[in-house]
C-alpha atoms as a PDB file:
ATOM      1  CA  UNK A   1    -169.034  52.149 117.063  1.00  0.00           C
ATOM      2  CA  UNK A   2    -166.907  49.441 118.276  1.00  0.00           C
ATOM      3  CA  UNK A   3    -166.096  50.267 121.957  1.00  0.00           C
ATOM      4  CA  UNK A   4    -167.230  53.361 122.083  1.00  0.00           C
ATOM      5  CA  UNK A   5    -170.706  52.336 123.905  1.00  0.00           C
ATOM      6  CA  UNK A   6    -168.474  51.181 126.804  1.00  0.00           C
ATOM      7  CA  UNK A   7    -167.518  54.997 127.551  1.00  0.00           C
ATOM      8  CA  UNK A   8    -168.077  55.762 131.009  1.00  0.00           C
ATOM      9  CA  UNK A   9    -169.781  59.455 131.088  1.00  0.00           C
ATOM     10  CA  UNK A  10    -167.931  62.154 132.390  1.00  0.00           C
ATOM     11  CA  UNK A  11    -168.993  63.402 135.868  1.00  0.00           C
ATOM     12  CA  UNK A  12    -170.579  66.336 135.879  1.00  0.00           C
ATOM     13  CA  UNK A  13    -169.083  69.284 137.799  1.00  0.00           C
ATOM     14  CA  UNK A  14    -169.823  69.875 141.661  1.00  0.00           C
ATOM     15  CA  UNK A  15    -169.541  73.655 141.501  1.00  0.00           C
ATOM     16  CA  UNK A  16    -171.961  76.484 140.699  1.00  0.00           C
ATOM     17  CA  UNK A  17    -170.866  77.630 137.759  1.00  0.00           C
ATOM     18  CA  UNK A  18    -171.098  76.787 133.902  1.00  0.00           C
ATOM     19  CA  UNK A  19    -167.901  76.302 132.223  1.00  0.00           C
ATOM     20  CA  UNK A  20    -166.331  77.072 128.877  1.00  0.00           C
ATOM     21  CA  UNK A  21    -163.205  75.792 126.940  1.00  0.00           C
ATOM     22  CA  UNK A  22    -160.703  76.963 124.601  1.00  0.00           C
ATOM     23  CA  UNK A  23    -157.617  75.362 123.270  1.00  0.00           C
ATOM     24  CA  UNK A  24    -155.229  78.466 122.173  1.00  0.00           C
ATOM     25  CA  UNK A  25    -151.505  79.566 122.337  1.00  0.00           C
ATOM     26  CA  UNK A  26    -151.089  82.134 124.746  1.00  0.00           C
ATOM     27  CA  UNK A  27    -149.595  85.333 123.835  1.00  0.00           C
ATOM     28  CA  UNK A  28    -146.153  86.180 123.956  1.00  0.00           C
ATOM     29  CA  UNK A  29    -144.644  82.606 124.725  1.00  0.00           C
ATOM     30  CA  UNK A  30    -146.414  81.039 122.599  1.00  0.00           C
ATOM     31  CA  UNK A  31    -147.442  77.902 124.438  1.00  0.00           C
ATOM     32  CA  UNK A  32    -150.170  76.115 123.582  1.00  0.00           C
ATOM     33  CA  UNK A  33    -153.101  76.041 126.645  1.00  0.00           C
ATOM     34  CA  UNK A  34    -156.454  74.563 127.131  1.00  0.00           C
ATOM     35  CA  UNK A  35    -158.292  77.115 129.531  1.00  0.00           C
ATOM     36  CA  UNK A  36    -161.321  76.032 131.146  1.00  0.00           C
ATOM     37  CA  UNK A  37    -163.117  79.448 132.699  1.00  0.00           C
ATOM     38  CA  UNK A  38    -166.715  80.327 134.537  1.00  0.00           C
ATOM     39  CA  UNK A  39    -169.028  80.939 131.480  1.00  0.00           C
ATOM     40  CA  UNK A  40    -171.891  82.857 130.125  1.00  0.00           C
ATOM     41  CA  UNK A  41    -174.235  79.489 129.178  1.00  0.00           C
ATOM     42  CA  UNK A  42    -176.923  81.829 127.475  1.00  0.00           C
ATOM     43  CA  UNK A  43    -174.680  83.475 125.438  1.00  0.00           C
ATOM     44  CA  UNK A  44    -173.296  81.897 121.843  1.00  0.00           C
ATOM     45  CA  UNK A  45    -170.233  80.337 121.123  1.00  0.00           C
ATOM     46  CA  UNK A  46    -167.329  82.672 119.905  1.00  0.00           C
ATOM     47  CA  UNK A  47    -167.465  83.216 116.210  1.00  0.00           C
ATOM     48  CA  UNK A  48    -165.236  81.296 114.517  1.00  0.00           C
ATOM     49  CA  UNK A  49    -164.252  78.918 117.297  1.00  0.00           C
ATOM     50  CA  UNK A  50    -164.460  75.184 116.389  1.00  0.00           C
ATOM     51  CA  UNK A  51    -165.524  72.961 120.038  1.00  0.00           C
ATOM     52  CA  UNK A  52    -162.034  70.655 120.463  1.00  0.00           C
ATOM     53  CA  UNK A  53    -161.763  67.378 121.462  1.00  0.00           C
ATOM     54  CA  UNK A  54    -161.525  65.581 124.873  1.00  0.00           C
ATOM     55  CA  UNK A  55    -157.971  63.953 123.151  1.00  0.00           C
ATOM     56  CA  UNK A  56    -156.059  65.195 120.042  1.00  0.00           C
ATOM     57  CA  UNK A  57    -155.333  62.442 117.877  1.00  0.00           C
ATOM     58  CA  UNK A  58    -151.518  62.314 118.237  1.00  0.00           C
ATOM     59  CA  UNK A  59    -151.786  62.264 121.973  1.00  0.00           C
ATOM     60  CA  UNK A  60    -154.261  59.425 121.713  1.00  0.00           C
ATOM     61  CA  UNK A  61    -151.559  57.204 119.790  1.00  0.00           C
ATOM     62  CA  UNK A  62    -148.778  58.436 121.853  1.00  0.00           C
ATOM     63  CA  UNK A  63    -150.638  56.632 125.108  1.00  0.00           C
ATOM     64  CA  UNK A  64    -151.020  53.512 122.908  1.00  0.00           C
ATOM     65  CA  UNK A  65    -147.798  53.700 122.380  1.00  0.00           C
ATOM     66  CA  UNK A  66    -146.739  54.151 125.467  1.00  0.00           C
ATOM     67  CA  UNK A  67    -148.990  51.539 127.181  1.00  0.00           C
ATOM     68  CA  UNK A  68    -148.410  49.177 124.433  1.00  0.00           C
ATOM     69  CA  UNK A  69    -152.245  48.966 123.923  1.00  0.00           C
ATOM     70  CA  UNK A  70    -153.435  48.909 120.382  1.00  0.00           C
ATOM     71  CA  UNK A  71    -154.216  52.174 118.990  1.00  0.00           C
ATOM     72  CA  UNK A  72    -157.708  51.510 117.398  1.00  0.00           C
ATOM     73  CA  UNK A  73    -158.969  50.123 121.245  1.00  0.00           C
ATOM     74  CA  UNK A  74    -157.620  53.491 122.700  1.00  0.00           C
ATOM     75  CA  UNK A  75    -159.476  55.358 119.564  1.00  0.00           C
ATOM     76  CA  UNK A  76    -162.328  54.021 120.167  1.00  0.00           C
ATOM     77  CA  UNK A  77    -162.743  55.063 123.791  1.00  0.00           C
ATOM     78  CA  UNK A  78    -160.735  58.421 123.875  1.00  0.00           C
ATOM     79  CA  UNK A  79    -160.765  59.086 120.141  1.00  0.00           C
ATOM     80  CA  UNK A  80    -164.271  61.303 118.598  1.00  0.00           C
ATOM     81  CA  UNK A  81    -165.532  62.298 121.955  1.00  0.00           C
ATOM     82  CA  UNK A  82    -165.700  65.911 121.894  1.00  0.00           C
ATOM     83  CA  UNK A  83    -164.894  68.724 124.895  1.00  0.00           C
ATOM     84  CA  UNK A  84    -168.097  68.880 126.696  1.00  0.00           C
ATOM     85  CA  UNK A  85    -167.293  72.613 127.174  1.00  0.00           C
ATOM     86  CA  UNK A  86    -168.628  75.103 124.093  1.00  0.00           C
ATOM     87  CA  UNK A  87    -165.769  78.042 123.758  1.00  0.00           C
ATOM     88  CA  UNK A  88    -168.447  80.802 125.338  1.00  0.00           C
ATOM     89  CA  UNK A  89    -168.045  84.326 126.312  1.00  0.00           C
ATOM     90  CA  UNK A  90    -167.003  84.094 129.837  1.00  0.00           C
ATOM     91  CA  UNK A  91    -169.214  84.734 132.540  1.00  0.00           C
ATOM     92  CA  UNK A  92    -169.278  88.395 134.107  1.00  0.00           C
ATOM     93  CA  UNK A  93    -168.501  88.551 138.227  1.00  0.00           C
ATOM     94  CA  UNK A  94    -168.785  90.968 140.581  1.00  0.00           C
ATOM     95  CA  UNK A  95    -164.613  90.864 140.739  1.00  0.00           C
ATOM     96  CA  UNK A  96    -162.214  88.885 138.637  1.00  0.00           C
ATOM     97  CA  UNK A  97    -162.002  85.259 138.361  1.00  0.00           C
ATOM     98  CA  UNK A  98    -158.835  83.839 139.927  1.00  0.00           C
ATOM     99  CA  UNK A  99    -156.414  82.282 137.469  1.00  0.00           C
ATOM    100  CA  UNK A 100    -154.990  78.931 137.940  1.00  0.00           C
ATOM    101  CA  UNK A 101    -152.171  77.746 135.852  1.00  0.00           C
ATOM    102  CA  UNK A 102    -151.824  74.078 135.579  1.00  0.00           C
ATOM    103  CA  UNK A 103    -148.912  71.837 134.695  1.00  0.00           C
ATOM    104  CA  UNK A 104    -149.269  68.415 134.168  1.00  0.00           C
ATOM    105  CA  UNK A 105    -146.240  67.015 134.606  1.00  0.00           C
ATOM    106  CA  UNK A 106    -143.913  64.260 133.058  1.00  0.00           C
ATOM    107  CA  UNK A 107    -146.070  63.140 130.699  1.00  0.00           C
ATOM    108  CA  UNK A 108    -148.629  64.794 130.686  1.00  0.00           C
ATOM    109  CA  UNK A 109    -150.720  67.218 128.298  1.00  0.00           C
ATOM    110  CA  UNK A 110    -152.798  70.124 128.355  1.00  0.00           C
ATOM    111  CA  UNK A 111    -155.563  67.969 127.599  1.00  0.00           C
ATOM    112  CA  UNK A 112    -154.531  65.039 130.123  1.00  0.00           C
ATOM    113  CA  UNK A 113    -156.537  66.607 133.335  1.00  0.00           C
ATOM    114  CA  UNK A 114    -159.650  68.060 131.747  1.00  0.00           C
ATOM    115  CA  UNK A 115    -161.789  66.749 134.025  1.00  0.00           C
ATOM    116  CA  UNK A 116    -160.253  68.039 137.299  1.00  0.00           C
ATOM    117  CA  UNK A 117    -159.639  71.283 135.735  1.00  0.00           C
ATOM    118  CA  UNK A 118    -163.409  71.577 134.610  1.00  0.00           C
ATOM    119  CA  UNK A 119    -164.112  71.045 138.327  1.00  0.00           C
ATOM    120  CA  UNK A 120    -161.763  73.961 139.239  1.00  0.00           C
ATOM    121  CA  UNK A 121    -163.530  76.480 136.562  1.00  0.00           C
ATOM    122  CA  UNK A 122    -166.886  75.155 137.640  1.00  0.00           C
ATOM    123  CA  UNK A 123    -166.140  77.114 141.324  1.00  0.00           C
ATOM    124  CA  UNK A 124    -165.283  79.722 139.460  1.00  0.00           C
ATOM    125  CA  UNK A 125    -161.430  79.953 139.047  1.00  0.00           C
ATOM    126  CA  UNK A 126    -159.777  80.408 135.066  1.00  0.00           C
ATOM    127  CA  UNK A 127    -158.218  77.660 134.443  1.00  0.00           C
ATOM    128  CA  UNK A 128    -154.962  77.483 132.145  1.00  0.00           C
ATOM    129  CA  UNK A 129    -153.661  73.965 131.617  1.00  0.00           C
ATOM    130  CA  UNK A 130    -150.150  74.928 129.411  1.00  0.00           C
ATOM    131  CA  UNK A 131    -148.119  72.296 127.315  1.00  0.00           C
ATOM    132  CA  UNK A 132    -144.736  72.234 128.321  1.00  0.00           C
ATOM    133  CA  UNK A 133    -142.361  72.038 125.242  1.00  0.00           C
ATOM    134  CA  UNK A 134    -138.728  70.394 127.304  1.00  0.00           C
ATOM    135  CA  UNK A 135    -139.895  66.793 126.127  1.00  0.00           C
ATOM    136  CA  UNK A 136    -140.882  65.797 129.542  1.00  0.00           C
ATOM    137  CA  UNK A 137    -144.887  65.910 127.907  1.00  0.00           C
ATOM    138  CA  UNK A 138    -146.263  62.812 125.885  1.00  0.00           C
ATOM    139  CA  UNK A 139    -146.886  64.982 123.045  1.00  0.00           C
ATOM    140  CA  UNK A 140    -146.158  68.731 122.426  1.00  0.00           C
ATOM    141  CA  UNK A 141    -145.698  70.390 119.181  1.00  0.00           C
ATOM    142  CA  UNK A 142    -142.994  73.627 119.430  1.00  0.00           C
ATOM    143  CA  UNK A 143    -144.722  77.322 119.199  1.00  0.00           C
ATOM    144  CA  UNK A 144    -142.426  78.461 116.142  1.00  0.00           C
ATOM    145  CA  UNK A 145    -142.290  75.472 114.037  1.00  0.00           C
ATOM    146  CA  UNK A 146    -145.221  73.585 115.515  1.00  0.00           C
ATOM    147  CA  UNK A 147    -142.397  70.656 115.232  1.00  0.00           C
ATOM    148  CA  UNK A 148    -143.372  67.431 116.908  1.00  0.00           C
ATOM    149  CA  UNK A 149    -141.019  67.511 120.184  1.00  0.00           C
ATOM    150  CA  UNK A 150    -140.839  63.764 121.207  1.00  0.00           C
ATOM    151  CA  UNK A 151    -140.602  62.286 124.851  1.00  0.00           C
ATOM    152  CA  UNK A 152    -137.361  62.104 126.586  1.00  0.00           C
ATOM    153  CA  UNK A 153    -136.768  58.886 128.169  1.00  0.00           C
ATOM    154  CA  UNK A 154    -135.112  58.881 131.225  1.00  0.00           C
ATOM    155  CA  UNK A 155    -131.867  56.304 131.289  1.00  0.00           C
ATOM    156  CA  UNK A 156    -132.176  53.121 132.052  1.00  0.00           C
ATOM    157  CA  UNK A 157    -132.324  52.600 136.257  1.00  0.00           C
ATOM    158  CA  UNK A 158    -130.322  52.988 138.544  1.00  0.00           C
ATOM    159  CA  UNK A 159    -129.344  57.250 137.385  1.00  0.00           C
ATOM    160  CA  UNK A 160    -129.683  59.930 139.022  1.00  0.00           C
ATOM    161  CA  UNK A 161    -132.894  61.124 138.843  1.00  0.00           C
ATOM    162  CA  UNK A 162    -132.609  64.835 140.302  1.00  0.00           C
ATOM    163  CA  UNK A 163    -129.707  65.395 137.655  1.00  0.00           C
ATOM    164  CA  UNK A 164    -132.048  63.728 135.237  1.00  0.00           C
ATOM    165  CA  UNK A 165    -134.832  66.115 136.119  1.00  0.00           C
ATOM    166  CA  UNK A 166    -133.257  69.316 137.055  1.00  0.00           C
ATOM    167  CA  UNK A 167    -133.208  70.607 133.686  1.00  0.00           C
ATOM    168  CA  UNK A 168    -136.808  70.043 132.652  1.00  0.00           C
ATOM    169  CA  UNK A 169    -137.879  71.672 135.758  1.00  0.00           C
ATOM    170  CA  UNK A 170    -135.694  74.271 134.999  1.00  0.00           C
ATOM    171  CA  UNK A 171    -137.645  75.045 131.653  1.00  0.00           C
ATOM    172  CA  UNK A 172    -141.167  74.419 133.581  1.00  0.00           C
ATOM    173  CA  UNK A 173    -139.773  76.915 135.750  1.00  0.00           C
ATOM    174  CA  UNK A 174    -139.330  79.968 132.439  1.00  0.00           C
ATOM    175  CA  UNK A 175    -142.395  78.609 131.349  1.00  0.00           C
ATOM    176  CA  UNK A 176    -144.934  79.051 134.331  1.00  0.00           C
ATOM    177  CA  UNK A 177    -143.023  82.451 134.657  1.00  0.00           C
ATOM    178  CA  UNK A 178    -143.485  83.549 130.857  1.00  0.00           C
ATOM    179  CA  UNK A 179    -147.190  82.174 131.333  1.00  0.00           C
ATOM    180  CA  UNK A 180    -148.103  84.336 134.332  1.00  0.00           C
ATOM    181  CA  UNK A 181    -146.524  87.068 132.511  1.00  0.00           C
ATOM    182  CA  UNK A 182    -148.448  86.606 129.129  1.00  0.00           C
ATOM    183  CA  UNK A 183    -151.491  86.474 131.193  1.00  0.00           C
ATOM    184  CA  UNK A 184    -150.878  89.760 133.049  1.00  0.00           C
ATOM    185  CA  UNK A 185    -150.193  91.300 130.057  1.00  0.00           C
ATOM    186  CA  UNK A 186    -153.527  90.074 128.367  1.00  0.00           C
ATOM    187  CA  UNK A 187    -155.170  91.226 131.591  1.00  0.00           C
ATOM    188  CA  UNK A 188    -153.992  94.801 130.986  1.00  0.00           C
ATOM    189  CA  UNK A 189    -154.918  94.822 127.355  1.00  0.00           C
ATOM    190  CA  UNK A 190    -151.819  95.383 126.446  1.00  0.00           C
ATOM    191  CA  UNK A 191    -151.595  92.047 123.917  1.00  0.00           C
ATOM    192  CA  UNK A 192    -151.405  93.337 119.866  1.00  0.00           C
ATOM    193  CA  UNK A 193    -154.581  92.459 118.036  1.00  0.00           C
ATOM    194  CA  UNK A 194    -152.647  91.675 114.944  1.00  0.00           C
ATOM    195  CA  UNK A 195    -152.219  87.988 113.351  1.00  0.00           C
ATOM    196  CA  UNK A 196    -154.339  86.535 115.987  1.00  0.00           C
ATOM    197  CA  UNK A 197    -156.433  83.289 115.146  1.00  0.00           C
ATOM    198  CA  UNK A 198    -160.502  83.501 116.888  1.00  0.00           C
ATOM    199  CA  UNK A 199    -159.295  81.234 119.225  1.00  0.00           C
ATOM    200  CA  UNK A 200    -156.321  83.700 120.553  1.00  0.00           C
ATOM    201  CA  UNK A 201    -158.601  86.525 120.451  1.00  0.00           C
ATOM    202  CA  UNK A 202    -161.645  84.886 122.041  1.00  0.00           C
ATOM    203  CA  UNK A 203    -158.820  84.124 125.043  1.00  0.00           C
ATOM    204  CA  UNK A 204    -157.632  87.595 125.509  1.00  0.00           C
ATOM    205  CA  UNK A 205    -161.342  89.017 125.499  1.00  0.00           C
END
C-alpha cells in the first residue's frame, strides 16, 4: 500500500454533466490525445476499451526524475490510480458540444491537467488534451515509431530564451493546426474506418 492511503481524492467536478475519457491518437496526425467529453453515464463502456490511468508509468518516472524524488514515493501516490472517467458513449445534446484543444506546455503531458480538463467536459465542452512530439513534453512517444522522444533541456542561463523557444512553438503551432483539422475531418465522417484500434474508433463515433 505504502503511501498510497495518503492520496488526497480528486475533486469532483462543479458542472452538470457526466464525463467520459479516452486516451487515443487522433486521426491523420497521429498524435496521441486524452479527450475528456459530456457522457452518456447509463450507457456501457465502449467495447473493447480498457479505462487508462490517471499517470502512465513512464511519465510517472520521468517527474521523479525530474524532481529528483525517488521513483517508488512518486509510484505510490500517482502510480495504480486509475482515470476516474469510464470511456462511454458520449452524451447526446440538443447541438454539438464545443471542442477544446488543450496544450500543456513545456513539460507537460496529455495526462498532466486531467483534472482541470474533467472540469471543462463536465460543462459540457470536448475536451482534447494532445501530446506534443518537439521534446518540449516530459514524455512523448513519436506517432510512426512510437520512439521515446526525450526532453530538450534548455542551455544553461543566461541564452536566449525566445530563440530557444521559437522553434518548439513553431511545431505546437503545425500541431494545434493538424489537430483542428483531424478533428473537422472526423466531424464530417470523412476519417477511413480501416486499421483503427476501439479506442480510435470509439473517438471518431
Amino acid at each position: 500500500m505504502g503511501l498510497a492511503v495518503v492520496r488526497p481524492a480528486h475533486p469532483s467536478p462543479q458542472g452538470s454533466h457526466g464525463i467520459g475519457c479516452l486516451r487515443a491518437r487522433l486521426p491523420a496526425n497521429g498524435l496521441l490525445a486524452q479527450v475528456h467529453y459530456p457522457a452518456e453515464m447509463s450507457a456501457s463502456v465502449f467495447d473493447g476499451v480498457e479505462p487508462v490511468p490517471w499517470f502512465r508509468q513512464p511519465v510517472i518516472e520521468e517527474i521523479a526524475s525530474g524532481y529528483g524524488v525517488p521513483p517508488r514515493v512518486l509510484k505510490s501516490l500517482l502510480g495504480g490510480s486509475p482515470q476516474l472517467d469510464l470511456p462511454r458513449p458520449p452524451k447526446l445534446g440538443k447541438g454539438r458540444w464545443p471542442i477544446v484543444v488543450f496544450s500543456s506546455g513545456v513539460w507537460g503531458s496529455c495526462e498532466m491537467y486531467t483534472q482541470l480538463c474533467r472540469e471543462l467536459a463536465s460543462h459540457g465542452s470536448i475536451v482534447v488534451a494532445i501530446e506534443h512530439e518537439d521534446g518540449s513534453g516530459i514524455y512523448a512517444e513519436r506517432a510512426s515509431s512510437l520512439e521515446v522522444i526525450p526532453y530538450v533541456d534548455p542551455p544553461r542561463p543566461p541564452y536566449d530564451i525566445p530563440k530557444f523557444r521559437s522553434p518548439f512553438l513553431e511545431v505546437h503551432a503545425d500541431e494545434l493546426e493538424a489537430t483542428a483539422a483531424a478533428l473537422r475531418r472526423a466531424a464530417l465522417g470523412q476519417v477511413a474506418a480501416a486499421d483503427r484500434s476501439p479506442e480510435e474508433a470509439a473517438l471518431v463515433s
